[in-house]
N, C-alpha and C. Protein backbone atom coordinates (compact mmCIF):
# COMPACT_ATOMS: atom_id res chain seq x y z
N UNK A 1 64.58 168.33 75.58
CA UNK A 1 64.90 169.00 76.82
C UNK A 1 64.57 170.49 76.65
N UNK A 2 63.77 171.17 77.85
CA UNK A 2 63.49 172.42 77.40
C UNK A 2 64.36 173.37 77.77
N UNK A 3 64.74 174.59 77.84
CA UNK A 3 65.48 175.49 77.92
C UNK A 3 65.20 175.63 79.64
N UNK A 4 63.96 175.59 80.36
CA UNK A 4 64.01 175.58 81.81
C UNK A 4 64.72 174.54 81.98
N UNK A 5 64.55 173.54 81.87
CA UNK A 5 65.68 172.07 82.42
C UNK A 5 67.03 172.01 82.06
N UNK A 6 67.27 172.60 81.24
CA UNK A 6 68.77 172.91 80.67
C UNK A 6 69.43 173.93 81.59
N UNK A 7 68.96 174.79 81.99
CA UNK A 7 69.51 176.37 82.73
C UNK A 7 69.67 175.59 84.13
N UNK A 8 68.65 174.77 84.67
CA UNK A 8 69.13 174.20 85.94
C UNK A 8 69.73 173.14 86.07
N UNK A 9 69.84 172.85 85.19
CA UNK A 9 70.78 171.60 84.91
C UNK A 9 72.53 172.00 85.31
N UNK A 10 72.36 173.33 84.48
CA UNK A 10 73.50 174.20 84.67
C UNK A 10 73.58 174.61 86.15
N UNK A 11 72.43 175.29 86.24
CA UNK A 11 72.45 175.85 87.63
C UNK A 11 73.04 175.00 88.70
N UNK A 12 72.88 173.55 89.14
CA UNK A 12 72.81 172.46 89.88
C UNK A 12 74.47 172.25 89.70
N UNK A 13 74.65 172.06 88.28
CA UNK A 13 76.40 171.70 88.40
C UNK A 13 77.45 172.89 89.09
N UNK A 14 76.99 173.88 88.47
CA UNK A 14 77.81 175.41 89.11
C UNK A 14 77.67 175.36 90.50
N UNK A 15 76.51 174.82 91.04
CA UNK A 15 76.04 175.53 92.65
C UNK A 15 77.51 173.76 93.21
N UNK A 16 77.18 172.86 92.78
CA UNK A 16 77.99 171.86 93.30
C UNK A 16 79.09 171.84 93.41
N UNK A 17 80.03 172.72 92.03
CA UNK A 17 81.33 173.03 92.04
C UNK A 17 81.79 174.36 93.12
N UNK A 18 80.37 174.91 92.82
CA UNK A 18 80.77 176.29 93.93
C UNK A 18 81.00 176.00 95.47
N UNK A 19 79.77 174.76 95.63
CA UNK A 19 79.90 173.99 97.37
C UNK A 19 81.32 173.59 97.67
N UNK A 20 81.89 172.69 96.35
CA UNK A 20 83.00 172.23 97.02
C UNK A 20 84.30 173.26 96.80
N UNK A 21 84.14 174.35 96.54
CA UNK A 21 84.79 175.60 96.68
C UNK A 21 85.19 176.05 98.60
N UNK A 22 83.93 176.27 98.47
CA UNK A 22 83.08 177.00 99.60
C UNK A 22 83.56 176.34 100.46
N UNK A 23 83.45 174.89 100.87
CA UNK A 23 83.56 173.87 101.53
C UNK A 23 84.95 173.70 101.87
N UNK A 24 85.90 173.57 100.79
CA UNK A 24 87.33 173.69 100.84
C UNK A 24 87.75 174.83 101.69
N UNK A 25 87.54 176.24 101.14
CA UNK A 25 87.67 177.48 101.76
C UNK A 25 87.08 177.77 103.28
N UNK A 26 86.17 177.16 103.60
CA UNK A 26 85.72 177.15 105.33
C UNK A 26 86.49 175.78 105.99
N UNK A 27 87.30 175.09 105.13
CA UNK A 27 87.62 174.31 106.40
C UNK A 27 88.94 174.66 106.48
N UNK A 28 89.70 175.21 104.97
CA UNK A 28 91.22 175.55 105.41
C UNK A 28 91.18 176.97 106.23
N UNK A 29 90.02 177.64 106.37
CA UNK A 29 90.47 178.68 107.10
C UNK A 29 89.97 178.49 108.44
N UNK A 30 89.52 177.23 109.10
CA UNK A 30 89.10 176.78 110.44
C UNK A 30 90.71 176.28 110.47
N UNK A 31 91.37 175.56 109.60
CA UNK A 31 92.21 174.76 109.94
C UNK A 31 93.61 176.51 110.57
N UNK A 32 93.87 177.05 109.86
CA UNK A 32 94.57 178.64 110.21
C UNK A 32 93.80 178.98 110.91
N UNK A 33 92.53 179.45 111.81
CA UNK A 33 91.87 180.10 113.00
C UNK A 33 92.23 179.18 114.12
N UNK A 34 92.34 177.92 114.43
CA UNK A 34 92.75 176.93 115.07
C UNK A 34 94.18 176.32 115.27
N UNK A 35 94.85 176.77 114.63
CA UNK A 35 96.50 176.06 114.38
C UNK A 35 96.89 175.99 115.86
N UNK A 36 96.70 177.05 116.37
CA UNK A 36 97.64 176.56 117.61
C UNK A 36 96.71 175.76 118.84
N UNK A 37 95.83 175.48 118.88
CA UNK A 37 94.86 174.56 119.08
C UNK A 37 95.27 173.10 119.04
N UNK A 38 95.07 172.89 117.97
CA UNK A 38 95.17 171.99 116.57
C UNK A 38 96.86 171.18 117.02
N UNK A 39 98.08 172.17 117.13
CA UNK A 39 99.24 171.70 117.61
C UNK A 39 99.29 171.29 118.83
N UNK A 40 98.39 171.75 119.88
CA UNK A 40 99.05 171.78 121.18
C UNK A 40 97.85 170.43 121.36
N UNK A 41 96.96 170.04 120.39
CA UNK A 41 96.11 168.99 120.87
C UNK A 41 96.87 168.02 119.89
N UNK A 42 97.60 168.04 119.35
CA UNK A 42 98.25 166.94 118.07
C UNK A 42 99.38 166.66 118.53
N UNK A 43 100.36 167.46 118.92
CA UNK A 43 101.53 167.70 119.14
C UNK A 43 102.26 168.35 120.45
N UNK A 44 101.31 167.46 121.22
CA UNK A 44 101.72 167.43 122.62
C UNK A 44 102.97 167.13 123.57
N UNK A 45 103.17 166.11 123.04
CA UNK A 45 104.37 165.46 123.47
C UNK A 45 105.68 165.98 122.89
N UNK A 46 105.58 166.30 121.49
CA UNK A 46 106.90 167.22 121.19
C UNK A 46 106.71 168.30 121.72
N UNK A 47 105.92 169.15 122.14
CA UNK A 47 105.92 170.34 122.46
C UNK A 47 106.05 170.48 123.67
N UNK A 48 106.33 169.61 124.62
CA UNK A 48 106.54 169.65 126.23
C UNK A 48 107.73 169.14 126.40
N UNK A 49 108.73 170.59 127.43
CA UNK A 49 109.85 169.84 128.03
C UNK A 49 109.63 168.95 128.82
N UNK A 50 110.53 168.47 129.47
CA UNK A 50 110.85 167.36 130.60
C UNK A 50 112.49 167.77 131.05
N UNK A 51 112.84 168.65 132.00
CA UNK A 51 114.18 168.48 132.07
C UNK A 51 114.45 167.25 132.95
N UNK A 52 115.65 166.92 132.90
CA UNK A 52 116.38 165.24 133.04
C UNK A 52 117.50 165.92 134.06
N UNK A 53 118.35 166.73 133.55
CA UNK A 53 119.62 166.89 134.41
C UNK A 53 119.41 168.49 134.88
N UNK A 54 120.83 168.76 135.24
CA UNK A 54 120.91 170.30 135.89
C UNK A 54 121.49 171.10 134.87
N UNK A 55 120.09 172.42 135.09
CA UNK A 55 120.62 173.22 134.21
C UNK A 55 121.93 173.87 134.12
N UNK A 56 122.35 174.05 132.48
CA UNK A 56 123.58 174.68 132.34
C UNK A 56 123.87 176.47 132.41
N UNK A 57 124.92 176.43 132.61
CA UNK A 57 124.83 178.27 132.51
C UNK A 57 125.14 178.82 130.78
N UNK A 58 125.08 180.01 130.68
CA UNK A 58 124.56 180.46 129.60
C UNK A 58 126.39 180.29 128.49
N UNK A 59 126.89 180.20 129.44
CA UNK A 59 128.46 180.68 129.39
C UNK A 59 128.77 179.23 128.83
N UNK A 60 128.57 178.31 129.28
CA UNK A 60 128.78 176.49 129.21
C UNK A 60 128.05 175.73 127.98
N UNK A 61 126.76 176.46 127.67
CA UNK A 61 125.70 176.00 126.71
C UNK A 61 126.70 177.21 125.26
N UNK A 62 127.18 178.21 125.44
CA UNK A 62 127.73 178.58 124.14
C UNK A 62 129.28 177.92 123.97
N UNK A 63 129.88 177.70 125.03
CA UNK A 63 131.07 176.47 124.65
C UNK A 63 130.42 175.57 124.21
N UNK A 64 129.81 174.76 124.55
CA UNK A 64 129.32 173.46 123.46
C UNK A 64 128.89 173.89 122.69
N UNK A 65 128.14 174.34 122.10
CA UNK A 65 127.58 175.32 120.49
C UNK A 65 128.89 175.07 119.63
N UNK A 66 129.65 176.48 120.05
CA UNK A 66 130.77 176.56 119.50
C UNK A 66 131.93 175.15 119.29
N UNK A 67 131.95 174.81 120.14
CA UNK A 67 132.64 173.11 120.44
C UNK A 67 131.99 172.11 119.34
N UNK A 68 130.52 172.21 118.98
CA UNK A 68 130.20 171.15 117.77
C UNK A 68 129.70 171.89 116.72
N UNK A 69 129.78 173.10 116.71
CA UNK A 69 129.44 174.31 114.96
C UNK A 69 130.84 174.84 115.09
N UNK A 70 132.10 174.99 114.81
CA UNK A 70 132.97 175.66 115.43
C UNK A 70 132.79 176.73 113.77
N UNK A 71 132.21 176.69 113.18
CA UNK A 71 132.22 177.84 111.56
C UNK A 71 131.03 178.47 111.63
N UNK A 72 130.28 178.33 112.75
CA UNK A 72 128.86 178.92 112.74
C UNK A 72 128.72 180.23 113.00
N UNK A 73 128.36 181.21 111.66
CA UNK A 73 128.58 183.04 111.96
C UNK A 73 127.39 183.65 113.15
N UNK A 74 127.89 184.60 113.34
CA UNK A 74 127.21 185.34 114.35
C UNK A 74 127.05 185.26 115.62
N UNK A 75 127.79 184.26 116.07
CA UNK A 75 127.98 183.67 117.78
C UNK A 75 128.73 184.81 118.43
N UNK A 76 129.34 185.99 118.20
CA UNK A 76 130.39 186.60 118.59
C UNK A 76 130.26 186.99 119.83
């Protein structure tokens, strides 16, 4: 084997490990440029209300809070 076929031999494995570098690194940072994309096309259905009944007042929604956390700090 001559010293040219050896160096690209090298060359070829480095450039392959470097692709799947490269490759990794452009798709996790499509996957973070897209996130909220990505959620609102994935995670549709959790992410949409539907109210059912009549809304509560603000006064009624912190009695029940308090009514099922009754040790929960910072409600004051």
């Amino acid at each position: 084997m001559t010293i040219n076929r050896y160096l690209f031999t090298i060359h070829s494995w480095f450039g392959l490990i470097t692709g799947i570098f490269l490759l990794m690194l452009g798709l996790s940072g499509s996957l973070l440029i897209f996130k909220e994309e990505l959620d609102h096309s994935f995670y549709h259905d959790l992410l949409t209300v539907k109210p059912q009944e009549i809304p509560l007042s603000l006064d009624s929604l912190y009695k029940i809070t308090v009514k099922h956390y009754p040790n929960l700090d910072g409600m004051a």
